[in-house]
C-alpha atoms as a PDB file:
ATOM      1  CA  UNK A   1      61.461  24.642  78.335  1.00  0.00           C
ATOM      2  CA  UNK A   2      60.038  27.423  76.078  1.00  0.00           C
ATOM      3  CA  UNK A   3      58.390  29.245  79.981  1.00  0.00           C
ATOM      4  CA  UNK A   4      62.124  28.623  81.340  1.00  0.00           C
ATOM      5  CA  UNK A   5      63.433  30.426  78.356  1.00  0.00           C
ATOM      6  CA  UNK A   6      60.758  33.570  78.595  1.00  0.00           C
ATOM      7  CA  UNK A   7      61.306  33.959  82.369  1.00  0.00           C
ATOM      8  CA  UNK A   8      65.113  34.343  81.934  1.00  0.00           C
ATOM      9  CA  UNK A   9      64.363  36.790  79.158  1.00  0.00           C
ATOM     10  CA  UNK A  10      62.017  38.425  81.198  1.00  0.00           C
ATOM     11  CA  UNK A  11      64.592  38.624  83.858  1.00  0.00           C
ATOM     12  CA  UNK A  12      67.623  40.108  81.473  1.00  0.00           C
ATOM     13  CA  UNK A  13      65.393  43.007  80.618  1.00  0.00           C
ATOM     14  CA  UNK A  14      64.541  44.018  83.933  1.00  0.00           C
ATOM     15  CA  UNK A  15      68.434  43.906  84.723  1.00  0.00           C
ATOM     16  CA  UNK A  16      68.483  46.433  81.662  1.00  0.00           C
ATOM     17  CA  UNK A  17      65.943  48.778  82.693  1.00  0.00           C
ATOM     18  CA  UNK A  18      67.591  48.995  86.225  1.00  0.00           C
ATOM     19  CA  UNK A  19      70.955  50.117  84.820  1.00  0.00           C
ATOM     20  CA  UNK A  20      69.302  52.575  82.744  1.00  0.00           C
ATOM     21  CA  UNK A  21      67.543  53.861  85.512  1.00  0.00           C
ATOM     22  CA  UNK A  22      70.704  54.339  87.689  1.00  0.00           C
ATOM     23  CA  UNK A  23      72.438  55.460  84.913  1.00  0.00           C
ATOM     24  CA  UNK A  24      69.988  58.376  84.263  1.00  0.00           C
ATOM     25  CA  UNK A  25      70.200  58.904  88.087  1.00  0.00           C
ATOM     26  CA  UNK A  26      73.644  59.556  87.707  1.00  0.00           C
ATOM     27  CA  UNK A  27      73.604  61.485  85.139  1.00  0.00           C
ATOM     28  CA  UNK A  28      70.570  64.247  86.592  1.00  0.00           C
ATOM     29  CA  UNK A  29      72.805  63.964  89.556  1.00  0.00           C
ATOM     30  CA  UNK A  30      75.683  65.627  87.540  1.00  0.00           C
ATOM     31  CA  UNK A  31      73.963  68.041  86.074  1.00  0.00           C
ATOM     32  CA  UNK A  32      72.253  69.501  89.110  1.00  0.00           C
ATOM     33  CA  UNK A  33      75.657  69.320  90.493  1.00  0.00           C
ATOM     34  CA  UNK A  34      77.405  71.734  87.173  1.00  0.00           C
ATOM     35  CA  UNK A  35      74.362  73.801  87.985  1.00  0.00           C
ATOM     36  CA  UNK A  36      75.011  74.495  91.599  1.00  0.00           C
ATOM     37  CA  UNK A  37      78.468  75.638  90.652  1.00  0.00           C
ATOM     38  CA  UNK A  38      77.980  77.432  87.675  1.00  0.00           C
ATOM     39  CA  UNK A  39      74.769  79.651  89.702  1.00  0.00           C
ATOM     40  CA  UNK A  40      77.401  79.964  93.139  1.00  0.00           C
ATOM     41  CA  UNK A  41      80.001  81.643  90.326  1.00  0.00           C
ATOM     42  CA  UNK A  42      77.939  83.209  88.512  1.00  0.00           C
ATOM     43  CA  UNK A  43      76.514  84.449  91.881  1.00  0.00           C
ATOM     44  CA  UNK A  44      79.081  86.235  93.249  1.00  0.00           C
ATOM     45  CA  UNK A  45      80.738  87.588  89.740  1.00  0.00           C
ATOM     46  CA  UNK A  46      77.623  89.166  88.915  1.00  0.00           C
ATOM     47  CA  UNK A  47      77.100  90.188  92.458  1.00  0.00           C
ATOM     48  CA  UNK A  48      80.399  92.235  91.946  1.00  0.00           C
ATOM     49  CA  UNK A  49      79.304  93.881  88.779  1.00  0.00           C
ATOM     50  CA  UNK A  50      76.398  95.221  90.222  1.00  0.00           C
ATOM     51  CA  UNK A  51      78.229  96.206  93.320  1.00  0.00           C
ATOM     52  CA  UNK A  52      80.756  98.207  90.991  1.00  0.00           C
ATOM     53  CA  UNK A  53      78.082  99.745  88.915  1.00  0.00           C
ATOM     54  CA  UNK A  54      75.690 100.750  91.690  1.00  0.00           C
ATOM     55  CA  UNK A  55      79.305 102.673  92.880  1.00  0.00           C
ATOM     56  CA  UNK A  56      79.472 104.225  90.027  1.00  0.00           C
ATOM     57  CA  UNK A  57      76.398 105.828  89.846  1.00  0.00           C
ATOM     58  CA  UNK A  58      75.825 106.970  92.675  1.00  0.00           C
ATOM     59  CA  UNK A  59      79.287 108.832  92.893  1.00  0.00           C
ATOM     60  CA  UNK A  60      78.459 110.360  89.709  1.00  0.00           C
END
């Protein structure tokens, strides 16, 4: 009884450590994603700025 016991123990925690691991997952997956959008605005805002000032100094 007591190796029936262990096994299903043993089997609970790797259920655990799965969901972790796809939980992490998910969570490195939205972070790369609020990365990719915050570079692609960032991107073209600062793209603009430079744009503007490069304008400006070379008409001056």
């Amino acid at each position: 009884m007591t190796n029936l016991s262990a096994k299903f123990r043993a089997m609970l925690a790797t259920r655990d450590r799965g969901a972790t691991a796809v939980e992490y997952g998910l969570m490195v997956a939205l972070i790369a994603i609020a990365i990719v959008a915050a570079v692609t605005l960032l991107g073209s805002n600062l793209t603009d700025l430079f744009n503007d000032i490069a304008g400006n100094v070379a008409s001056t």
